[in-house]
Protein backbone atom coordinates (compact mmCIF):
# COMPACT_ATOMS: atom_id res chain seq x y z
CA UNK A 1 -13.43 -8.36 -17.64
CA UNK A 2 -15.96 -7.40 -14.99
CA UNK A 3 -15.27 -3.82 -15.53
CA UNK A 4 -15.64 -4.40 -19.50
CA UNK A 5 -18.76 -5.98 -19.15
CA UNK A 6 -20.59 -4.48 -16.54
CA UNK A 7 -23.15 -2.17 -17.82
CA UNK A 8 -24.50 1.10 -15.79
CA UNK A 9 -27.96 -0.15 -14.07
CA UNK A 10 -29.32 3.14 -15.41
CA UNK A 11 -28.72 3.43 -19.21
CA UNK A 12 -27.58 0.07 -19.59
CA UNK A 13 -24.70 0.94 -21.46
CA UNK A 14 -20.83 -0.40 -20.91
CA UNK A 15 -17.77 1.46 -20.79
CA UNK A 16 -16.41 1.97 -24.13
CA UNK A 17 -12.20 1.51 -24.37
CA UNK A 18 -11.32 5.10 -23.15
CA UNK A 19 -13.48 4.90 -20.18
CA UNK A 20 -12.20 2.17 -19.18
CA UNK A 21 -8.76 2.77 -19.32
CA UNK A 22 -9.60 6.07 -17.18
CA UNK A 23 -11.04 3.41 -14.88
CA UNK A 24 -7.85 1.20 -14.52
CA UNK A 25 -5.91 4.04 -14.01
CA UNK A 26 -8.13 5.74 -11.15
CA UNK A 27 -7.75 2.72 -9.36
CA UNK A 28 -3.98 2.35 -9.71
CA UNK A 29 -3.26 5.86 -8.52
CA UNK A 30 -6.04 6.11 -5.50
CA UNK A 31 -4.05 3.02 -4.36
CA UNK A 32 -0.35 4.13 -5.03
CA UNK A 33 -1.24 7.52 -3.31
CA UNK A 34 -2.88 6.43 -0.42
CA UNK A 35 0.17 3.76 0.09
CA UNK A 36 3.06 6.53 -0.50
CA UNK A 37 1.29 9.05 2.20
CA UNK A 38 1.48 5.94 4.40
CA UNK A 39 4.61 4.98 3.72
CA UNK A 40 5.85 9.05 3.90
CA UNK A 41 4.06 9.37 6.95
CA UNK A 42 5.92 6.08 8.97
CA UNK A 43 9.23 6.93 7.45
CA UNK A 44 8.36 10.90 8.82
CA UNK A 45 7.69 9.45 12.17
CA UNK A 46 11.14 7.19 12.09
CA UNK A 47 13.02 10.25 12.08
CA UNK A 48 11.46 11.80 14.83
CA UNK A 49 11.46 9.39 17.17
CA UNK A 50 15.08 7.64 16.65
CA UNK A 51 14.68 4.97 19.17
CA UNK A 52 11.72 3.57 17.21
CA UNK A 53 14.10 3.71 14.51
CA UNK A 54 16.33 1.75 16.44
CA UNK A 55 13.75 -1.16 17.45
CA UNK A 56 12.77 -1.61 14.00
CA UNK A 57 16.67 -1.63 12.73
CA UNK A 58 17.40 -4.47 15.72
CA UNK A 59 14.05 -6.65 14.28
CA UNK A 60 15.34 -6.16 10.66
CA UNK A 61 19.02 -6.87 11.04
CA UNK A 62 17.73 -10.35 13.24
CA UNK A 63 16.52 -11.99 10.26
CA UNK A 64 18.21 -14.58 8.88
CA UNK A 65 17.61 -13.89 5.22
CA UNK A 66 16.41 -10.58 3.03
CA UNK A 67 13.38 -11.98 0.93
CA UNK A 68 9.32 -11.84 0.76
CA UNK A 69 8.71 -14.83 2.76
CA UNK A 70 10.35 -13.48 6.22
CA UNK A 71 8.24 -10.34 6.19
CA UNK A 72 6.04 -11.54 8.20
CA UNK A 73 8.47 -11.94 11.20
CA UNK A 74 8.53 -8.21 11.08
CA UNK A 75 6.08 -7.56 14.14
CA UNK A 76 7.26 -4.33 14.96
CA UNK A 77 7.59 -2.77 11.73
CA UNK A 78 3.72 -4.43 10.87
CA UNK A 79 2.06 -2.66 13.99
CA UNK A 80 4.61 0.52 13.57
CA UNK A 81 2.84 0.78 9.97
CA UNK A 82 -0.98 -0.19 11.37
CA UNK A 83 -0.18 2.73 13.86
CA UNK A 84 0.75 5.44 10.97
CA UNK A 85 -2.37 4.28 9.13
């Protein structure tokens, strides 16, 4: 709504449909690049450096389940990720 209503502090005019559907999609693929270099990058790193690979394997196969909520037990993989950012 923001986006639809927000008009430019220099013409005063709004986006009209089209533009702002160029607008949605901008920021849905700066995002989804910026996270697939990441990821890329850390997965790149992983296969360089196999006993990395290894730690983060051990801290994965430790939890008890495989679901959203236990993610943040991963400590290792979190600051391995920080670090390739």
């Amino acid at each position: 709504t923001k986006i639809m209503t927000q008009a430019d502090p220099e013409t005063g005019e709004t986006f009209d449909t089209e533009e702002m559907v160029d607008q949605v999609a901008i920021f849905f693929l700066a995002g989804h690049e910026t996270s697939a270099s990441a990821l890329a990058w850390a997965l790149y790193l992983m296969a360089t450096h196999p006993e990395w690979q290894e730690r983060l394997a051990e801290e994965a196969q430790a939890l008890e389940t495989c679901d959203f909520p236990v993610m943040s037990k991963l400590k290792l993989s979190r600051d391995v990720f920080r670090e390739t950012l």
